[in-house]
Protein backbone atom coordinates (compact mmCIF):
# COMPACT_ATOMS: atom_id res chain seq x y z
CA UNK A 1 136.89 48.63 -57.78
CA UNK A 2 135.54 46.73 -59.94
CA UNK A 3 136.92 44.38 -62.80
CA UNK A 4 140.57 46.05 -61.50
CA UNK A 5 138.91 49.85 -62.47
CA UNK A 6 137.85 52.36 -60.61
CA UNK A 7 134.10 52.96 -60.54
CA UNK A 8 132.23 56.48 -61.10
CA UNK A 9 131.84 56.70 -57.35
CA UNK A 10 135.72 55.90 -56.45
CA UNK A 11 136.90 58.66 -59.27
CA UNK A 12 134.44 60.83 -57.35
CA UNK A 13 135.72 60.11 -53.92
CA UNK A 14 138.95 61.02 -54.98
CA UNK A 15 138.34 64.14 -56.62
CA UNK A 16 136.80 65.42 -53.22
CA UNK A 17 139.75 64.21 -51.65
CA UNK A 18 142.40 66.09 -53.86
CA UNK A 19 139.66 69.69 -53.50
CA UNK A 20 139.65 68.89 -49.63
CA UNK A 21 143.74 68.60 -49.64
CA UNK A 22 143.92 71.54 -51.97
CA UNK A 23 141.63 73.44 -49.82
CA UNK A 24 143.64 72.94 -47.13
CA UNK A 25 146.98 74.05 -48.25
CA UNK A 26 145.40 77.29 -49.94
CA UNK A 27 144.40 78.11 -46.50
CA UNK A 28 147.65 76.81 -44.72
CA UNK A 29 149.81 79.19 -47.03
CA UNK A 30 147.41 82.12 -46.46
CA UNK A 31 146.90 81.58 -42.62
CA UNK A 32 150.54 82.55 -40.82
CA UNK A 33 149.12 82.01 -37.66
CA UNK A 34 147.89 78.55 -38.18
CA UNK A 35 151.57 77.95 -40.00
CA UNK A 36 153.53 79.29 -36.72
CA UNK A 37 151.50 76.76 -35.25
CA UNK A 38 152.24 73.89 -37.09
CA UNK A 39 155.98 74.70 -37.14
CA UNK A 40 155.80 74.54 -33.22
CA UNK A 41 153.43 71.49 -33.07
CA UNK A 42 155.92 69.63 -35.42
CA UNK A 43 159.14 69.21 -33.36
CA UNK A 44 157.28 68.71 -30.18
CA UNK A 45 155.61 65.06 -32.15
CA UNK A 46 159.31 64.40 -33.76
CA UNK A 47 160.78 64.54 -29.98
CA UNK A 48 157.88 62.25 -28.92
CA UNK A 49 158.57 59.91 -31.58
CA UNK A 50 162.03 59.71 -30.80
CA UNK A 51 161.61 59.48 -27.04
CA UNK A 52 159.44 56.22 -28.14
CA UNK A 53 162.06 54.88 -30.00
CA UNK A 54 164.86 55.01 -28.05
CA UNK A 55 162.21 53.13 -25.01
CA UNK A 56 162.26 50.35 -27.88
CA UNK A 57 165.48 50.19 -28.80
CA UNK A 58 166.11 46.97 -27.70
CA UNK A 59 163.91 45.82 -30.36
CA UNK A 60 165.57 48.43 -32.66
CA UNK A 61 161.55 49.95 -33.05
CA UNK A 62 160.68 46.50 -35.11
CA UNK A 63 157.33 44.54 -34.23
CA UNK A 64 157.55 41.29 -33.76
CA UNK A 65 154.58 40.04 -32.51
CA UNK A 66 153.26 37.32 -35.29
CA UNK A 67 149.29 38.43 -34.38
CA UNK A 68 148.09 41.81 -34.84
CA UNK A 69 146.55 41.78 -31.21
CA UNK A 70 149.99 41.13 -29.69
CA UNK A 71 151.20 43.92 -31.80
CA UNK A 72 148.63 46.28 -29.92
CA UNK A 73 149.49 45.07 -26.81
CA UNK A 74 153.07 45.97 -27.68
CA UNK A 75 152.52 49.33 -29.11
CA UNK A 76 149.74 49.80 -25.98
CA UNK A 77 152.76 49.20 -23.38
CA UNK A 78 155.08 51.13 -25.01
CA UNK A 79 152.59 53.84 -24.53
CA UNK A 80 151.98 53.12 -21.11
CA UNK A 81 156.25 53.51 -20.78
CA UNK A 82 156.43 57.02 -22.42
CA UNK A 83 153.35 58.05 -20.43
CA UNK A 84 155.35 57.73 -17.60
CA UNK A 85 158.69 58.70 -18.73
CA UNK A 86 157.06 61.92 -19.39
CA UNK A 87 154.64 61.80 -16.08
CA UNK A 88 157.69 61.52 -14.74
CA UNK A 89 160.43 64.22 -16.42
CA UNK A 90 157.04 66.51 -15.74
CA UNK A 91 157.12 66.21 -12.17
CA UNK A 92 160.54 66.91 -11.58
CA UNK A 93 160.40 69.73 -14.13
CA UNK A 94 158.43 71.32 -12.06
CA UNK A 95 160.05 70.52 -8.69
CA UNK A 96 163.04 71.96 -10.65
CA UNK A 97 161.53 74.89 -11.72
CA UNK A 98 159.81 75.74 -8.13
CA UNK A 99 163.66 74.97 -6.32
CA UNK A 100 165.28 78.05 -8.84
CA UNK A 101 162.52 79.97 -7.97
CA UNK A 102 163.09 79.87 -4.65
CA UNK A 103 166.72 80.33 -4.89
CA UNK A 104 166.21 83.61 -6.50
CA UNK A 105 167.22 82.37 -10.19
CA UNK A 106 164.90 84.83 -12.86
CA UNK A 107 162.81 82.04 -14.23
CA UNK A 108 161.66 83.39 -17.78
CA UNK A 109 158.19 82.95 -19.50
CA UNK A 110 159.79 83.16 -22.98
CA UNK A 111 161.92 80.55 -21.41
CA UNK A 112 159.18 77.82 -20.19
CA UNK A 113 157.54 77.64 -23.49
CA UNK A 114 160.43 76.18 -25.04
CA UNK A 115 160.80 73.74 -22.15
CA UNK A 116 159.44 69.79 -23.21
CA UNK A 117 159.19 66.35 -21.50
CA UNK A 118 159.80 64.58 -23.80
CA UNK A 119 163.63 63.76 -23.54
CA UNK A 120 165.73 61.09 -22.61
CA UNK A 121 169.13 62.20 -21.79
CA UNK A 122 168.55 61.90 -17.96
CA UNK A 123 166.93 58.19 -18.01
CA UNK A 124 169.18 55.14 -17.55
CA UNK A 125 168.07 52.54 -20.18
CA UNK A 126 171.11 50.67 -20.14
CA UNK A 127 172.92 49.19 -17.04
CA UNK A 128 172.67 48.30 -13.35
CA UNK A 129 169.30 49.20 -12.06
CA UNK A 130 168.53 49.72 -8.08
CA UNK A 131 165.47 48.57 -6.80
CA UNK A 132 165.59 49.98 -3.36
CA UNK A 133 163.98 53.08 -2.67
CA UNK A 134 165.51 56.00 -0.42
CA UNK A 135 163.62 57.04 2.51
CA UNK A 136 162.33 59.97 1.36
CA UNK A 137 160.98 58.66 -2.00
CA UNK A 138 158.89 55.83 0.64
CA UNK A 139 158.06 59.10 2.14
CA UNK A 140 156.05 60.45 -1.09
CA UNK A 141 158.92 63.11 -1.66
CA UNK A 142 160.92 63.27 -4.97
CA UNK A 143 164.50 62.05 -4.97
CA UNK A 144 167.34 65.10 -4.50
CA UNK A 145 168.39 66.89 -7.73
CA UNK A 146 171.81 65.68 -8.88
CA UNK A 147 174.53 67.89 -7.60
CA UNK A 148 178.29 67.72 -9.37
CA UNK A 149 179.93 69.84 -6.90
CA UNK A 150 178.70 67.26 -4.17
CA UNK A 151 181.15 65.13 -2.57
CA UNK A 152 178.83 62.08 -2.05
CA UNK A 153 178.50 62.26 -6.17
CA UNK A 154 182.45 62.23 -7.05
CA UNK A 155 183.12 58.39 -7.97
């Protein structure tokens, strides 16, 4: 800028901005392949954004760090959290999916690739938490799958 104009070389920056954007949605629209996979792409980064929010929710998603550094350290641990929320929903995804396996239950390709960690239903963020760990989670081993029908689970 200069004098509150643009100059000759901001004008020109722009232009080449608006022919790369233009570009780009010329070929989006022609390319259905490269639309199908934006369309899947886009619910999978709406689910993680969501996941992150409701980690933050006691904040209700606000910053309120006064320095920007603390504000990266807060955005860099909630990161850290939903790394390991979905670390963790991965794992026992997959023990999940290897158990109906070997029960005999027709496990579907068409049927994984809808599957996605990033969800929140099964994660208590609200409540009494237990510190102590079962035997076989000491042992390495993932805790049992919840069972309804089990009597130990009726309350």
């Amino acid at each position: 800028h200069r004098a509150g104009r643009t100059s000759t070389l901001g004008r020109a920056i722009g232009e080449i901005g608006r022919l790369e954007k233009t570009l780009f949605l010329l070929s989006w629209v022609d390319d259905e392949t490269y639309r199908r996979r934006t369309f899947t792409q886009l619910p999978r980064i709406e689910h993680r954004h969501r996941l992150a929010n409701t980690i933050r929710f006691g904040r209700k998603g606000k910053m309120y760090q006064a320095y920007r550094e603390r504000q990266e350290d807060q955005l860099n641990a909630l990161g850290l959290v939903l790394n390991v929320v979905v670390l963790w929903t991965t794992r026992y995804m997959n023990a999940a999916l290897d158990y109906l396996r070997e029960t005999g239950f027709d496990v579907r390709e068409e049927d994984l690739e809808r599957l996605s960690p990033l969800v929140s239903q099964h994660i208590n963020f609200v409540g009494k938490y237990h510190f102590s760990l079962a035997e076989e989670v000491k042992r390495g081993k993932l805790r049992p799958f919840y069972n309804p029908s089990d009597p130990a689970n009726i309350v």
